[in-house]
Protein backbone atom coordinates (compact mmCIF):
# COMPACT_ATOMS: atom_id res chain seq x y z
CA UNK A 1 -19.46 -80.90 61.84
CA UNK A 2 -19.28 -80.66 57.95
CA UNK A 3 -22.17 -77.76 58.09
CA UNK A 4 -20.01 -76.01 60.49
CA UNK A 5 -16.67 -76.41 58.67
CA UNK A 6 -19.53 -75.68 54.83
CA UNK A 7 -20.40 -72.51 56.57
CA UNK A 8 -16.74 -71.39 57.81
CA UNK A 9 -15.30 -71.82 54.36
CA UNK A 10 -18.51 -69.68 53.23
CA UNK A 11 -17.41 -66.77 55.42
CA UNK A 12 -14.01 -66.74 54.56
CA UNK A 13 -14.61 -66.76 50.81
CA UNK A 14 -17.18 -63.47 51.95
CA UNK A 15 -14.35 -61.97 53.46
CA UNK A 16 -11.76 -62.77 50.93
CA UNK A 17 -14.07 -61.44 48.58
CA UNK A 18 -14.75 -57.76 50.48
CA UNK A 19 -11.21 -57.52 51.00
CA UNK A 20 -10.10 -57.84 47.80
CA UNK A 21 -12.99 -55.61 46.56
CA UNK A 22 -12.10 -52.40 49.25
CA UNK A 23 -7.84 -53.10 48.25
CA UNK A 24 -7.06 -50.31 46.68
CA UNK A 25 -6.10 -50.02 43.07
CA UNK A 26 -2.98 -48.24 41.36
CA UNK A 27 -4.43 -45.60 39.72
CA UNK A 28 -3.70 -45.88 35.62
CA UNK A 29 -2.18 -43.15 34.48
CA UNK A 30 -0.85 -41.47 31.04
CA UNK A 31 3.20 -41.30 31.71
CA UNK A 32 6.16 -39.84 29.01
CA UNK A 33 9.84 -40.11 29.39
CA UNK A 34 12.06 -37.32 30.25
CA UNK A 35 14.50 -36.80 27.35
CA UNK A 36 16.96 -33.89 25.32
CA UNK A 37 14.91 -32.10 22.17
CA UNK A 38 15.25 -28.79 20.49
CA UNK A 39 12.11 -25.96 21.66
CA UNK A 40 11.12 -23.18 19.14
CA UNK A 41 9.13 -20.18 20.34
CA UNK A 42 7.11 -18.41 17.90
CA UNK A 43 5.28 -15.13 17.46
CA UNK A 44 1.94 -15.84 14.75
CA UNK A 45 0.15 -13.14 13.96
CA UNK A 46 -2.16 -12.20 11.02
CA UNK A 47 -0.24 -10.54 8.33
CA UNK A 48 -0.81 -8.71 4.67
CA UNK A 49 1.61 -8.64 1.52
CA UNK A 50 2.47 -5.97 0.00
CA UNK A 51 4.46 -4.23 -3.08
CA UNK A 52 7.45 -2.69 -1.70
CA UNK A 53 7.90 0.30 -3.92
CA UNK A 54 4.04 1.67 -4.90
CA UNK A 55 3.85 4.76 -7.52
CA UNK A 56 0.26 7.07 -7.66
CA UNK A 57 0.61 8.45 -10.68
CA UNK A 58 -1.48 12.07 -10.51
CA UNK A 59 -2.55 14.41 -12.82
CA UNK A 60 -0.34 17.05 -13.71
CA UNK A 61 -2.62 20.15 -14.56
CA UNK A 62 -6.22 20.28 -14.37
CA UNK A 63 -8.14 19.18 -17.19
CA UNK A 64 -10.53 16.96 -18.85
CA UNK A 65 -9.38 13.56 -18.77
CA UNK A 66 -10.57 10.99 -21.22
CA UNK A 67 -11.64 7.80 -19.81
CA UNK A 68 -8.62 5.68 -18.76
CA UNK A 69 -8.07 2.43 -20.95
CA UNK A 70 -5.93 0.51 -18.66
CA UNK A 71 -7.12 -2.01 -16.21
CA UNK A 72 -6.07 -3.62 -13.00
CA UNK A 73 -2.89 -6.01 -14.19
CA UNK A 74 -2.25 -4.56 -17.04
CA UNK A 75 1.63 -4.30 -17.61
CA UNK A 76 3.24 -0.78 -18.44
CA UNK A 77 6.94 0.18 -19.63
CA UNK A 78 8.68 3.51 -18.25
CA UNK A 79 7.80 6.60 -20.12
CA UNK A 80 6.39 4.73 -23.06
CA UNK A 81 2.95 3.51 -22.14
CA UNK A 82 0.21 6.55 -21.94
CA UNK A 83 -1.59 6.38 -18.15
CA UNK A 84 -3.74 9.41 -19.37
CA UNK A 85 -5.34 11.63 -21.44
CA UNK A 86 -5.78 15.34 -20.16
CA UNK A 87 -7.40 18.05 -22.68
CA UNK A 88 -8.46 21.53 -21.72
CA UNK A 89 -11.76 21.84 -20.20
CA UNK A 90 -14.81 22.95 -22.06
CA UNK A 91 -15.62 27.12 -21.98
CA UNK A 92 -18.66 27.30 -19.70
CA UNK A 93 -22.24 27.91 -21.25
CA UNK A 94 -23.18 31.02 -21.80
CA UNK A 95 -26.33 32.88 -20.36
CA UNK A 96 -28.93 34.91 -22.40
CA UNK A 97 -27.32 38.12 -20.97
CA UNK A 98 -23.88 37.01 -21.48
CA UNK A 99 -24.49 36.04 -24.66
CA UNK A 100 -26.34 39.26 -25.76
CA UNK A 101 -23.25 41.55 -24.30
CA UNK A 102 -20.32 39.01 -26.23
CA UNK A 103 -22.51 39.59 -29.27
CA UNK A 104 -22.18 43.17 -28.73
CA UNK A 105 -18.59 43.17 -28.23
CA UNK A 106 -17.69 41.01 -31.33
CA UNK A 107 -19.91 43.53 -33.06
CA UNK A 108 -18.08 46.62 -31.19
CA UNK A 109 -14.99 44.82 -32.63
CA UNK A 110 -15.96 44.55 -36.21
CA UNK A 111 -16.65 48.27 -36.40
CA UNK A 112 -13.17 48.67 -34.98
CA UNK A 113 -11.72 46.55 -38.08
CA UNK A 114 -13.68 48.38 -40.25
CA UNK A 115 -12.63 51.62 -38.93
CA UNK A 116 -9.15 50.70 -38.98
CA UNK A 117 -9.10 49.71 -42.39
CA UNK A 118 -11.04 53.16 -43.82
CA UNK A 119 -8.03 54.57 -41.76
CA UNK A 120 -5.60 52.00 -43.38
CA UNK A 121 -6.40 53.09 -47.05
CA UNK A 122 -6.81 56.90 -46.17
CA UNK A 123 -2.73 56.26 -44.96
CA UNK A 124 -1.96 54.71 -47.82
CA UNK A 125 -3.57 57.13 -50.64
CA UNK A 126 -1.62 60.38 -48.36
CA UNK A 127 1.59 57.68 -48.97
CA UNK A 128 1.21 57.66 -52.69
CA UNK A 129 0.32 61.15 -52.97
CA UNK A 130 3.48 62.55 -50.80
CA UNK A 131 6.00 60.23 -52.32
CA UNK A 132 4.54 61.67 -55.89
CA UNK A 133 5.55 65.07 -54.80
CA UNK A 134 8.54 63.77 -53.55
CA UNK A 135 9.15 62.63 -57.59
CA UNK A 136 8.15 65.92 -58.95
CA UNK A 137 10.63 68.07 -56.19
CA UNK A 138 13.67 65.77 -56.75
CA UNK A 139 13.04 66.19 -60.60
CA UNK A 140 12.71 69.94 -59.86
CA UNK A 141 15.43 70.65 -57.17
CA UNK A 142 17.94 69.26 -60.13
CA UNK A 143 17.50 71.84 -62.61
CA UNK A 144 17.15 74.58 -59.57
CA UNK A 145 13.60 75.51 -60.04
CA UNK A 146 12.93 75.07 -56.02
CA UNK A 147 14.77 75.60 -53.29
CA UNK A 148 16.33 72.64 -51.02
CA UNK A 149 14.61 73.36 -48.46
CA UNK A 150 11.34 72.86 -50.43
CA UNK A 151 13.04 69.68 -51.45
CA UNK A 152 13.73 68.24 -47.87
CA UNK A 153 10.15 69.43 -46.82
CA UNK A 154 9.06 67.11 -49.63
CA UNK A 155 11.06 64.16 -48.65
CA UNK A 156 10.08 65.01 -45.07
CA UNK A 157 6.32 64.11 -45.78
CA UNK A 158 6.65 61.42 -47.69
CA UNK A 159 8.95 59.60 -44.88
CA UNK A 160 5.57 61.10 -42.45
CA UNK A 161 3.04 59.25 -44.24
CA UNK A 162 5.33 55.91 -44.84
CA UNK A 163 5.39 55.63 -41.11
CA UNK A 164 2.04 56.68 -40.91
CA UNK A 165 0.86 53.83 -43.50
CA UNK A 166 2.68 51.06 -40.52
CA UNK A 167 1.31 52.52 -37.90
CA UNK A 168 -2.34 52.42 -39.73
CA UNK A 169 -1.30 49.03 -40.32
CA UNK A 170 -0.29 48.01 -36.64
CA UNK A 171 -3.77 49.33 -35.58
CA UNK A 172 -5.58 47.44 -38.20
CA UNK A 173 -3.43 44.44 -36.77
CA UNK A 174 -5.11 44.97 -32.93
CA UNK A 175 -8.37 45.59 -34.04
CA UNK A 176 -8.52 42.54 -35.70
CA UNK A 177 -6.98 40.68 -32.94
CA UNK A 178 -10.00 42.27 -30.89
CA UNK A 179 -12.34 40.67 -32.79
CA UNK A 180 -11.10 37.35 -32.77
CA UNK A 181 -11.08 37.65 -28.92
CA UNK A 182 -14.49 38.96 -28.97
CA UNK A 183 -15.52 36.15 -31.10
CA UNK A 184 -13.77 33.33 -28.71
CA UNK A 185 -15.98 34.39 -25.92
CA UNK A 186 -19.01 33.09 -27.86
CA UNK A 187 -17.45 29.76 -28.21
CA UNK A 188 -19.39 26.95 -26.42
CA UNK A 189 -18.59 23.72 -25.24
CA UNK A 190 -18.39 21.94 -29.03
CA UNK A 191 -14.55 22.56 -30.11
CA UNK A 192 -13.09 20.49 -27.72
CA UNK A 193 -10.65 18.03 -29.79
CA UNK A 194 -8.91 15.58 -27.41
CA UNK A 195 -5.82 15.10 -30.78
CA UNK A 196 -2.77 17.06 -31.40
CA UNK A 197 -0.91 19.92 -29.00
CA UNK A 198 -4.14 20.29 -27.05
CA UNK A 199 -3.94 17.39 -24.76
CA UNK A 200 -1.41 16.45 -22.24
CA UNK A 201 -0.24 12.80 -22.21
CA UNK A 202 0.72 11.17 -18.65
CA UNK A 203 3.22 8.78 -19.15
CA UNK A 204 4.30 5.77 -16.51
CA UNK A 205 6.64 6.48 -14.20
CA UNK A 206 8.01 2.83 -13.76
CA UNK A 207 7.55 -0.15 -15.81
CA UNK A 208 5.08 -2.63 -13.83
CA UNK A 209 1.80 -2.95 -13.82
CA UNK A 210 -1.03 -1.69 -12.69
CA UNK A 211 -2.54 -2.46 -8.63
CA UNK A 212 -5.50 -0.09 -8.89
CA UNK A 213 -7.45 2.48 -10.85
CA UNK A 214 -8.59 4.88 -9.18
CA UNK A 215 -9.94 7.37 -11.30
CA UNK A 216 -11.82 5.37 -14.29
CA UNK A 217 -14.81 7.51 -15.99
CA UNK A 218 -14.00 10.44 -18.33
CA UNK A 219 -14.39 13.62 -16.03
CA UNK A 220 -12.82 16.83 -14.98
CA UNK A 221 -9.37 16.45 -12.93
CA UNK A 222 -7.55 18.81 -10.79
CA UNK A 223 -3.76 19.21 -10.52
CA UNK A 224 -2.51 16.33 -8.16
CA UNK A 225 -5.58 14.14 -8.53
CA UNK A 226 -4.36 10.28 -8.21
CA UNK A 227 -5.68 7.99 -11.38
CA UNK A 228 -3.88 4.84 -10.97
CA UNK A 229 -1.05 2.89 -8.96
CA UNK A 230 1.87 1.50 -10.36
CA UNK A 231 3.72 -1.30 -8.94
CA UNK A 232 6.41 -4.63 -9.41
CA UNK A 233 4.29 -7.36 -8.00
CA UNK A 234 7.89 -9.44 -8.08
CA UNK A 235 8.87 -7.09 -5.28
CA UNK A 236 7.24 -7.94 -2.60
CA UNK A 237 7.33 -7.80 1.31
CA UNK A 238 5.17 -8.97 4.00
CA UNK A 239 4.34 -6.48 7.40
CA UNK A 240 2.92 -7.82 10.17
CA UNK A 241 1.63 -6.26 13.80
CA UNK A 242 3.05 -8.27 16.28
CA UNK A 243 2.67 -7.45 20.24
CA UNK A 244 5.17 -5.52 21.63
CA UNK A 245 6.34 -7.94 24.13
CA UNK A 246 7.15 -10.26 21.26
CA UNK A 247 8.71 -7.32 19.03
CA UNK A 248 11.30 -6.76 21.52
CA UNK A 249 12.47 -10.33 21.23
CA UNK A 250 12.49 -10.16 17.52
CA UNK A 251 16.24 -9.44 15.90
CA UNK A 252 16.72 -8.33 12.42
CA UNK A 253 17.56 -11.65 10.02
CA UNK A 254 15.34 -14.17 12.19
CA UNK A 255 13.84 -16.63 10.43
CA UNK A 256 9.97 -17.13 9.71
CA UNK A 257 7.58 -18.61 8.06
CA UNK A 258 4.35 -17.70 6.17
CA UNK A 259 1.62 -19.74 5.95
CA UNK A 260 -2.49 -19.41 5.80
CA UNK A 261 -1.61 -17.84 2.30
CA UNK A 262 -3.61 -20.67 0.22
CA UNK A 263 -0.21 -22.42 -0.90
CA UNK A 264 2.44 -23.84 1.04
CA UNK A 265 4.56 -22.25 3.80
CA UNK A 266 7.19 -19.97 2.41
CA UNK A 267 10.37 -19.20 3.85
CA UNK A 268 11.30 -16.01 5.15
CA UNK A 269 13.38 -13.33 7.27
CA UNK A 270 13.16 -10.21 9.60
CA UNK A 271 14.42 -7.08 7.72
CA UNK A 272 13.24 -4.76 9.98
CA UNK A 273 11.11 -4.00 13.10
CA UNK A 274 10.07 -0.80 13.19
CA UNK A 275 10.64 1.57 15.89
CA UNK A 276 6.98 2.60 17.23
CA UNK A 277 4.07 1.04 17.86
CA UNK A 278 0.28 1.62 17.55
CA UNK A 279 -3.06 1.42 19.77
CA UNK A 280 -5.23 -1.13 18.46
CA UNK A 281 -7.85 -2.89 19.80
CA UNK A 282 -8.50 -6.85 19.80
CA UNK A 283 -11.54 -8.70 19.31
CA UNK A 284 -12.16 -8.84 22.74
CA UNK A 285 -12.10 -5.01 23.28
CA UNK A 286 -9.07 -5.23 25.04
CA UNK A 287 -5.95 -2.15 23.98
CA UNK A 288 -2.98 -4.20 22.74
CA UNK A 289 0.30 -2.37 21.70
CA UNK A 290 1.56 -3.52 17.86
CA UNK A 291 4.30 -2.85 16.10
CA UNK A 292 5.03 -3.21 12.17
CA UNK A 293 7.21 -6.42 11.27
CA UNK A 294 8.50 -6.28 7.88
CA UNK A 295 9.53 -9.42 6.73
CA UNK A 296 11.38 -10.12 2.82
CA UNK A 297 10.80 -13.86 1.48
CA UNK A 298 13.04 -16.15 0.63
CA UNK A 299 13.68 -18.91 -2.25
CA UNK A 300 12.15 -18.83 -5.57
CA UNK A 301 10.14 -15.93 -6.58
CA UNK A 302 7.56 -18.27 -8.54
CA UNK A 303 6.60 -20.10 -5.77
CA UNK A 304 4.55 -16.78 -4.39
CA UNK A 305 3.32 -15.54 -7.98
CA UNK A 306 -0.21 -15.71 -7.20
CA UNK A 307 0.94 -13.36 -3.93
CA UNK A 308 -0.76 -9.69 -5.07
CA UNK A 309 -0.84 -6.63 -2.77
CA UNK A 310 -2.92 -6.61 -0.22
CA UNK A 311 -3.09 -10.39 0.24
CA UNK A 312 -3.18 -11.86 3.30
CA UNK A 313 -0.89 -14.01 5.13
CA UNK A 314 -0.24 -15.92 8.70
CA UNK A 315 3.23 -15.41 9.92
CA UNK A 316 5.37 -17.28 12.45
CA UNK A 317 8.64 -15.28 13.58
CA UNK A 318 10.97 -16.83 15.46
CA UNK A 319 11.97 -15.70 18.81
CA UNK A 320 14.12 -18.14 20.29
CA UNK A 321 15.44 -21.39 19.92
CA UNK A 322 16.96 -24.18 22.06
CA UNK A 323 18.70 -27.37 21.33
CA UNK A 324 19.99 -30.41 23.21
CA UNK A 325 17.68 -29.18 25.78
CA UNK A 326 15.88 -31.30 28.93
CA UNK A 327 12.41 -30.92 28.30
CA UNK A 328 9.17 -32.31 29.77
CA UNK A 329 6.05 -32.13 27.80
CA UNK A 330 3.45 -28.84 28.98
CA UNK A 331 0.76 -31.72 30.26
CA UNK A 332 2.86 -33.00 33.20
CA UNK A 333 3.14 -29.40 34.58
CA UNK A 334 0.95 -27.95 37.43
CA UNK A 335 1.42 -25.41 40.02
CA UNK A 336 1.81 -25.85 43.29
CA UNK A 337 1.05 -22.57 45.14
CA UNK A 338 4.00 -20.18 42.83
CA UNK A 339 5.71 -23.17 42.04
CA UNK A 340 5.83 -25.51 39.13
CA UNK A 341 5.15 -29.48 39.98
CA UNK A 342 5.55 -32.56 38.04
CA UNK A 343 4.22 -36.38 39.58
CA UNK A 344 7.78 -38.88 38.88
CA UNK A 345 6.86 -42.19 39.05
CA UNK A 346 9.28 -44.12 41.19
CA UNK A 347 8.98 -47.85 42.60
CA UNK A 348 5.13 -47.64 40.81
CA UNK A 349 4.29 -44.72 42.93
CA UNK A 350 3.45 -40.55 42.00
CA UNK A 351 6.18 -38.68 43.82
CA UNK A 352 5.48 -35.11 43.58
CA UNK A 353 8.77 -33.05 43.10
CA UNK A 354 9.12 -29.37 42.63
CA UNK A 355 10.93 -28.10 38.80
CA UNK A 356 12.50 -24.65 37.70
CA UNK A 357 11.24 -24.41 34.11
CA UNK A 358 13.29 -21.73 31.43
CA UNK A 359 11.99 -21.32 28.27
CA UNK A 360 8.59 -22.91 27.23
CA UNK A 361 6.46 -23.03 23.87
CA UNK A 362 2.75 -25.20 23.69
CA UNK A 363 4.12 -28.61 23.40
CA UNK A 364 7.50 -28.55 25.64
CA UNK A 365 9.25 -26.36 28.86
CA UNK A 366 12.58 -26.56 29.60
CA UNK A 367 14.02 -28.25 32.98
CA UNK A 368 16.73 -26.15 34.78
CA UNK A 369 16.32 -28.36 38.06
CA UNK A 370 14.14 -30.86 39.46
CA UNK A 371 14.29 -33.29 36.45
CA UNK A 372 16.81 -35.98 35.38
CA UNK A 373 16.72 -37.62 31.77
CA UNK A 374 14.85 -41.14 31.23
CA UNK A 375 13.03 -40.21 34.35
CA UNK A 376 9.19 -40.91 33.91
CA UNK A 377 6.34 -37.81 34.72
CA UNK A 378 2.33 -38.19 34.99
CA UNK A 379 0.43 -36.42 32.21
CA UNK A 380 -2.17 -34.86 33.14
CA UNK A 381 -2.47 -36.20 36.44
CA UNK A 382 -6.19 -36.41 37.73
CA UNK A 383 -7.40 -35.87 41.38
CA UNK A 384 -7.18 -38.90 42.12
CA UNK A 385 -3.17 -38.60 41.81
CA UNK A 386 -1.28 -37.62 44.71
CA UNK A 387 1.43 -38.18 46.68
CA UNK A 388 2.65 -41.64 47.32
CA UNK A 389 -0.51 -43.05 45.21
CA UNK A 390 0.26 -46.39 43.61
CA UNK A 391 -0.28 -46.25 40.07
CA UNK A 392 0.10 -48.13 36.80
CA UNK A 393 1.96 -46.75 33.73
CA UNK A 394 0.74 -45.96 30.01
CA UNK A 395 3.66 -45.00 28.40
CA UNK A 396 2.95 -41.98 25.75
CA UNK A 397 4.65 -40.89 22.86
């Protein structure tokens, strides 16, 4: 009797045992709380700085230039600091034939000289001989030994060869000028001061200072050449390419925020989005359409100092914001053929209910319908959450 009644209790602790092991479990489970917060949508993109007002100053005539002695950061005041030096360029070396026939030409000119100054004198002498006649025939016409007409002849001759004596001179004048032509032709590359009236001084524009040089080395310029930029590094502005779907949501005056700059996040705003976009291709080969953000920053100008041109920046734009809003964290969401699904847990059990979401960022979607406050949602619910399932609740922040 007591084996029978030993081996009963045996079989019911068995079974006791197998039940309880094949009872099903509630299934633990990550849960948050429905509740009211604000949601931010933002547009980051990869940005670069940059001086708003940029002068190239260029050389003005073509020239030699001396080599530059400003550098990269060096500060420059409005039409008093010298950019650049531009002298005249060198006269080209001359051949042995060239040579030979501007030798014979300064020589051709010489002769000239000479020839106008034999001609010069010969002028001169006729000069002093006429106007001594002209002496003698006035003393003579007085007491009536010639005639007037001899007189006037006299005077006549001597007014010939006074005008004869300039014009001598005049020629003697070219000739000479000749030769001093003739003799610049043989001048080579040696007399080439860069001091006085020769050389052409480039002033700055702008008072700044200096972003680039871009012509450094002593060398021969042309007219319009650049040699250096010129810029306020105070005055700066921020562009950005942002996709085109997020440009259109982007209003002039929004606020943003630039960070990824090596310093802390700086405050800024939208001044403008400009009006076409551009083709450029990401890193996964794939066409996206850009468009220029400019943005202008905000606060004080010494907390982006160490901000140059060129630098670059991560910006966040703001394209909407909500507040007071019923949210439910991106985690609990899944899809449910085109529809958005959340698990509520309700008497300890997943109840899967259908939601209309609005606007959504990473962390948070809005709930138009489908959601209550203080209600409680499944995050990331596994597959071995579904409807009706019992589960047990780890509330998360």
């Amino acid at each position: 009797m007591f084996r029978r009644l030993l081996i009963g209790l045996v079989i019911i602790a068995v079974i006791s045992a197998a039940a309880w092991a094949l009872w099903p479990r509630p299934v633990a489970v990550d849960v948050a709380t429905i509740g009211r917060h604000s949601i931010e949508i933002f547009a980051e993109d990869e940005g670069k700085t940059r001086i708003r007002n940029v002068f190239t100053v260029s050389a003005p005539i073509s020239g030699q230039m001396q080599r530059l002695g400003l550098e990269a950061g060096d500060q420059v005041i409005a039409q008093e600091t010298v950019v650049a030096t531009i002298r005249p360029v060198a006269p080209a070396l001359l051949d042995a034939r060239s040579r030979r026939v501007a030798e014979a030409a300064v020589a051709a000119a010489r002769a000239a000289v000479d020839l106008a100054s034999a001609e010069l004198r010969q002028a001169e002498a006729q000069l002093r001989f006429l106007q001594g006649e002209l002496q003698r025939a006035t003393a003579l016409v007085r007491r009536g030994t010639i005639s007037e007409r001899a007189f006037e002849k006299a005077k006549l001759d001597a007014e010939t060869a006074s005008a004869a004596v300039e014009s001598a001179k005049a020629a003697h004048m070219v000739r000479q000028r000749e030769l001093e032509s003739a003799e610049a032709a043989l001048v080579q590359g040696r007399d080439t001061g860069s001091d006085g009236e020769c050389c052409a001084e480039v002033l700055a524009p702008v008072s700044g200072r200096v972003l680039r040089v871009l012509t450094e080395s002593e060398q021969v310029v042309q007219a319009g050449m650049p040699l250096v930029e010129i810029g306020d590094p105070a005055d700066i502005e921020i562009v950005a390419d942002i996709l085109s779907r997020d440009a259109v949501r982007i209003v002039q005056g929004a606020a943003a925020s630039v960070i990824g700059w090596g310093g802390p996040p700086l405050a800024a705003r939208v001044l403008r989005v400009e009006p076409s976009a551009t083709t450029k291709v990401s890193a996964l080969g794939i066409e996206e359409q850009r468009v220029n953000v400019v943005l202008n920053l905000d606060g004080d100008p010494k907390r982006w100092e160490k901000l140059g041109h060129g630098f670059r920046v991560v910006v966040r734009i703001e394209l909407w914001r909500g507040d007071n809003l019923v949210t439910v964290p991106i985690g609990a969401l899944f899809r449910v053929g085109a529809d958005w699904a959340v698990y509520v847990i309700a008497d300890s059990r997943a109840h899967l209910r259908l939601v209309t979401l609005g606007e959504r960022n990473s962390d948070l979607a809005e709930i138009q319908s489908g959601l209550s406050v203080d209600e409680q949602v499944i995050l990331h619910p596994s597959d071995l959450v579904a409807d009706g399932t019992r589960v047990s609740a780890n509330t998360a922040d």
